[in-house]
Each structure stands twice: as C-alpha cells, then as structure tokens.
N, C-alpha and C. Protein backbone atom coordinates (compact mmCIF):
# COMPACT_ATOMS: atom_id res chain seq x y z
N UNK A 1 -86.98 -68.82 -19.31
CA UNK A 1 -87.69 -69.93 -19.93
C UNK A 1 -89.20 -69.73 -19.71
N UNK A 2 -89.95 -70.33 -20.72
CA UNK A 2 -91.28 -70.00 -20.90
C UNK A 2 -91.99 -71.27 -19.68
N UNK A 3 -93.32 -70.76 -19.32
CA UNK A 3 -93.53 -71.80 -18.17
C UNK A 3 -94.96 -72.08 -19.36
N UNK A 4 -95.11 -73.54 -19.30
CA UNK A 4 -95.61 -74.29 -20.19
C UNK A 4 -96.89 -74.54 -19.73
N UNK A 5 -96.86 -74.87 -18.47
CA UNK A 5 -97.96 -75.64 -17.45
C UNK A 5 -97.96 -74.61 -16.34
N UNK A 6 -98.61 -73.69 -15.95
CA UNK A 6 -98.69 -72.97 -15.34
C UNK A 6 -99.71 -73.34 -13.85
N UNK A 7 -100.41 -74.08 -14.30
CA UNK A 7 -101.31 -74.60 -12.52
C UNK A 7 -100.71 -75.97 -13.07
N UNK A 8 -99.62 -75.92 -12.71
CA UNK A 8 -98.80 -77.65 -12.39
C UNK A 8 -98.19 -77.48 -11.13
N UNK A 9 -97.64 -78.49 -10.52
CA UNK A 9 -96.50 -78.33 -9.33
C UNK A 9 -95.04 -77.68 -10.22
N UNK A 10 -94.33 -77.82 -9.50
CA UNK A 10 -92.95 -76.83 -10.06
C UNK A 10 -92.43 -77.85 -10.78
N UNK A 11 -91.68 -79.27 -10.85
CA UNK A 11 -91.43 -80.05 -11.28
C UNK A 11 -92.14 -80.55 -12.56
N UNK A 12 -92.94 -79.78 -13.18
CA UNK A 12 -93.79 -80.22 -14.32
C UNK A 12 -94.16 -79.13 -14.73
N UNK A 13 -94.02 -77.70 -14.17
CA UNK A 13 -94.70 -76.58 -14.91
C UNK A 13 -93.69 -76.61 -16.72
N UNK A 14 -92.73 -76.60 -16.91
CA UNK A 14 -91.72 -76.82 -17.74
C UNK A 14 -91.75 -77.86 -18.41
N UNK A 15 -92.51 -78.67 -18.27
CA UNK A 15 -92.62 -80.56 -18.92
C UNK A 15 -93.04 -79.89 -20.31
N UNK A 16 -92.61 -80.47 -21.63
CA UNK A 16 -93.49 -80.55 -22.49
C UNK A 16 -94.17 -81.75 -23.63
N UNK A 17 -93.55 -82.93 -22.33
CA UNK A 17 -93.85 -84.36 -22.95
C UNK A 17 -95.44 -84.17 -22.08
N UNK A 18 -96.06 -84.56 -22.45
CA UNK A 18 -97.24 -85.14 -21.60
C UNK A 18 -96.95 -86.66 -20.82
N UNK A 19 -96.24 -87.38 -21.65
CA UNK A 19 -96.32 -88.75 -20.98
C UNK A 19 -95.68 -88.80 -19.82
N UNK A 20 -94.67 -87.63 -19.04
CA UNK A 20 -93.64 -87.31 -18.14
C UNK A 20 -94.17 -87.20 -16.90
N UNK A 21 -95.90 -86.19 -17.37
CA UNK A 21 -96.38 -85.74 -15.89
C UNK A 21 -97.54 -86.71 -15.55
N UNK A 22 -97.76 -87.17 -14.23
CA UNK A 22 -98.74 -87.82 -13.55
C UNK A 22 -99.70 -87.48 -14.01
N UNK A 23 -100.63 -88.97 -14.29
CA UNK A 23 -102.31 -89.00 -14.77
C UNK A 23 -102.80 -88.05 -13.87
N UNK A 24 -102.84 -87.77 -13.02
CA UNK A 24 -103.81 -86.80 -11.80
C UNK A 24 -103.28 -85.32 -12.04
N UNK A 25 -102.82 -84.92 -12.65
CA UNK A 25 -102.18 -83.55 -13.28
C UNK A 25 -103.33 -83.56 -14.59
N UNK A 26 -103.29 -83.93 -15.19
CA UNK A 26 -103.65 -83.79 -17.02
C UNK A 26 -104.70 -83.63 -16.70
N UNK A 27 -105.86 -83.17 -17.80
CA UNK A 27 -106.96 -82.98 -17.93
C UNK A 27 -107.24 -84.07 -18.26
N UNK A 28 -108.74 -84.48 -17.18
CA UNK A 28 -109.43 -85.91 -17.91
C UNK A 28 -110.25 -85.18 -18.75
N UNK A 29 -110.53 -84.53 -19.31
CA UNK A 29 -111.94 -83.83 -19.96
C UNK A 29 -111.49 -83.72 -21.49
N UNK A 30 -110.49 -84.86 -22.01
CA UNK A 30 -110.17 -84.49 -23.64
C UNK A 30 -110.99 -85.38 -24.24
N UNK A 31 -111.44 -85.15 -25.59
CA UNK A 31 -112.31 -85.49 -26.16
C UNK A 31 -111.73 -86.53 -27.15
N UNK A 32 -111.90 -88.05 -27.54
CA UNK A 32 -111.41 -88.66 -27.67
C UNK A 32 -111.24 -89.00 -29.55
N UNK A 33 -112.49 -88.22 -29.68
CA UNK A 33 -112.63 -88.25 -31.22
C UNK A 33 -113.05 -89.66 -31.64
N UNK A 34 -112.39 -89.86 -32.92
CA UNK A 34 -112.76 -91.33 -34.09
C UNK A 34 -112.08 -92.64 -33.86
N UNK A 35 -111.30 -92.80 -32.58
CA UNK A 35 -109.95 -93.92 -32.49
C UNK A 35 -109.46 -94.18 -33.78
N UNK A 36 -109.52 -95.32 -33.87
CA UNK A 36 -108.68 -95.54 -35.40
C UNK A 36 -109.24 -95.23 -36.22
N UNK A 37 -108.63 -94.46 -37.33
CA UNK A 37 -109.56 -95.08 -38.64
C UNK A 37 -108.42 -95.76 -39.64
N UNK A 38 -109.68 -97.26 -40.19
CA UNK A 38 -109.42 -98.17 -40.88
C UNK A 38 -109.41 -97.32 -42.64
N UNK A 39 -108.02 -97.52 -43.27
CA UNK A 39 -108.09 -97.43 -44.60
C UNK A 39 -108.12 -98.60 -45.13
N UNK A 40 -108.99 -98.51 -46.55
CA UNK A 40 -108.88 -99.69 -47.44
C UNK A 40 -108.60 -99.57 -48.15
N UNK A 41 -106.92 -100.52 -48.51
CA UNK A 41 -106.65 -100.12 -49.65
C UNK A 41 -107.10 -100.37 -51.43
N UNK A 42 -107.23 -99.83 -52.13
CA UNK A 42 -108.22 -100.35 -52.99
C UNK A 42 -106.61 -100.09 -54.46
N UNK A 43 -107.18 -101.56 -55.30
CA UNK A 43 -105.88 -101.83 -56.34
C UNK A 43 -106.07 -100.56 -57.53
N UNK A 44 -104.88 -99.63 -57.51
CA UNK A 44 -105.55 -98.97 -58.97
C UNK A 44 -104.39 -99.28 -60.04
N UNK A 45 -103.37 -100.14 -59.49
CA UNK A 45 -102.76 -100.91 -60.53
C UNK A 45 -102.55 -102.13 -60.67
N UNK A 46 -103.53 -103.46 -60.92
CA UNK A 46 -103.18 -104.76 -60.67
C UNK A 46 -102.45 -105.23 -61.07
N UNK A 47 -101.60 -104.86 -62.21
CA UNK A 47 -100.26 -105.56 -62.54
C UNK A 47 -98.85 -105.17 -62.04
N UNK A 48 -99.03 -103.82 -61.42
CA UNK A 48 -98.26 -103.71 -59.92
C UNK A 48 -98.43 -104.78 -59.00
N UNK A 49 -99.75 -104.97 -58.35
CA UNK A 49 -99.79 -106.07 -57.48
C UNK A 49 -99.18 -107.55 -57.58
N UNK A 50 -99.34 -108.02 -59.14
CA UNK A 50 -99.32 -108.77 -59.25
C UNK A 50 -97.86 -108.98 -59.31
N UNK A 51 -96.72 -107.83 -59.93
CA UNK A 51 -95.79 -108.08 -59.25
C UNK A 51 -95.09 -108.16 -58.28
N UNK A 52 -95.57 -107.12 -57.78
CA UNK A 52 -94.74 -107.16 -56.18
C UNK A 52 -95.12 -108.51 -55.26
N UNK A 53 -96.09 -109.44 -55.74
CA UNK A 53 -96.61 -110.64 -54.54
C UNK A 53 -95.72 -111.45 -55.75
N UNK A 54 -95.04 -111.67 -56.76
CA UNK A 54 -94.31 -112.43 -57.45
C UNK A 54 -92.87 -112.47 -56.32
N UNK A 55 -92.19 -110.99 -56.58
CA UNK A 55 -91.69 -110.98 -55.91
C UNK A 55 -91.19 -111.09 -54.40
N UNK A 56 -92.66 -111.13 -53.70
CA UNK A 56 -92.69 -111.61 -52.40
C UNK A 56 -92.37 -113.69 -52.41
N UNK A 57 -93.28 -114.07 -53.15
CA UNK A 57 -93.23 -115.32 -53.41
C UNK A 57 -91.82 -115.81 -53.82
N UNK A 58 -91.25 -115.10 -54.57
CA UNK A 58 -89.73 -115.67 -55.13
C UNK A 58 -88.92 -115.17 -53.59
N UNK A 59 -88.61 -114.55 -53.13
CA UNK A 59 -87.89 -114.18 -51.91
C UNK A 59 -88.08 -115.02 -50.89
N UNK A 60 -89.37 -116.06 -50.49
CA UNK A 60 -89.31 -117.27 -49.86
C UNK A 60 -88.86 -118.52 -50.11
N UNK A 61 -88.66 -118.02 -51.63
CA UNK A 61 -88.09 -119.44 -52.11
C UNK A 61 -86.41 -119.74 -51.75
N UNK A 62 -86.01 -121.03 -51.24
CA UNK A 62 -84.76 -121.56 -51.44
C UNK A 62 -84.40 -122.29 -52.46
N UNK A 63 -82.55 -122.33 -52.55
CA UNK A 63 -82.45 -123.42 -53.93
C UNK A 63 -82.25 -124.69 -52.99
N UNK A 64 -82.24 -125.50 -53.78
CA UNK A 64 -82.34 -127.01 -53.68
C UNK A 64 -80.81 -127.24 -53.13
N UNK A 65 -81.09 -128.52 -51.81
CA UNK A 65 -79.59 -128.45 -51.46
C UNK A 65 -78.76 -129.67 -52.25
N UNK A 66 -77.25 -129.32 -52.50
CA UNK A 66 -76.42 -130.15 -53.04
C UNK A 66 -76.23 -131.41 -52.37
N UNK A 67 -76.27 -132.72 -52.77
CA UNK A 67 -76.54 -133.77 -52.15
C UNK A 67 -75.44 -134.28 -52.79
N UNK A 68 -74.82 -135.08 -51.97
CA UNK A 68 -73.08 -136.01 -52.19
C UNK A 68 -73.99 -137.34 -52.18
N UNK A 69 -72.93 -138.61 -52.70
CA UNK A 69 -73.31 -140.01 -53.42
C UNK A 69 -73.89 -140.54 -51.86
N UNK A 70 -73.61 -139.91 -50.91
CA UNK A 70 -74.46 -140.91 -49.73
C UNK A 70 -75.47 -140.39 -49.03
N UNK A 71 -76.07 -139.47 -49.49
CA UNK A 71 -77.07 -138.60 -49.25
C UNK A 71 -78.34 -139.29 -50.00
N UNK A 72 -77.71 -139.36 -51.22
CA UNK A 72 -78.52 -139.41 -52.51
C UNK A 72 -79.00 -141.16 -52.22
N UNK A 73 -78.20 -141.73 -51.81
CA UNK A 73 -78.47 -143.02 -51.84
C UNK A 73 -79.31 -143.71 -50.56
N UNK A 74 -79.32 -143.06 -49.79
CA UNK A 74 -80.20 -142.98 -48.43
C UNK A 74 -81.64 -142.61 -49.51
C-alpha cells in the first residue's frame, strides 16, 4: 500500500480523509482563496418563471373541507 502522508505518525500516514487526522498534523499554511461565491440568478425565460411559481402557489393550496348540516349551522 501506497503511504499517503509520509511525515505523519503511523496511524494517519495511510488516512486519505483529511477530516480523520488531528488539526495539529495538517498544514495551517493553506491558502483560503474566494469563500463563497454568490451566483445571481438572472431570468432568461420569464414565462418559465412564471410558471413554475404558479405551480408552487397551486401545491399550497387545499380544497375546501366538506361540512355536514351541523357544522354548517354553527
């Protein structure tokens, strides 16, 4: 077997999760880059949109409940 981590302790030379081996093992020196990046989505079909939020809107809807003569009369 290939040794992965070679200046690790023995119990981690073989790891190839990172999340497995102790913070004090890993290199602090990685470079963290852009964190998130935010997409925006922008409409290039609005009558797509406009259906699919139809259909969101109808899927919250319930039907009306059946009411018997003493329901109705309350």
């Amino acid at each position: 077997m290939k040794i992965i981590n070679p200046g690790m302790p023995e119990p981690y030379k073989y790891e190839t999760d990172y999340r497995k081996i102790p913070k004090k093992y890993l290199n602090s020196n990685i470079p963290e880059g852009r964190k998130m990046i935010k997409w925006a989505p922008f409409a290039t079909m609005p009558q797509q949109y406009e259906i699919i939020n139809q259909h969101i809107k109808d899927q919250s809807k319930t039907d009306k409940p059946i009411l018997d003569e003493l329901a109705l009369r309350d």
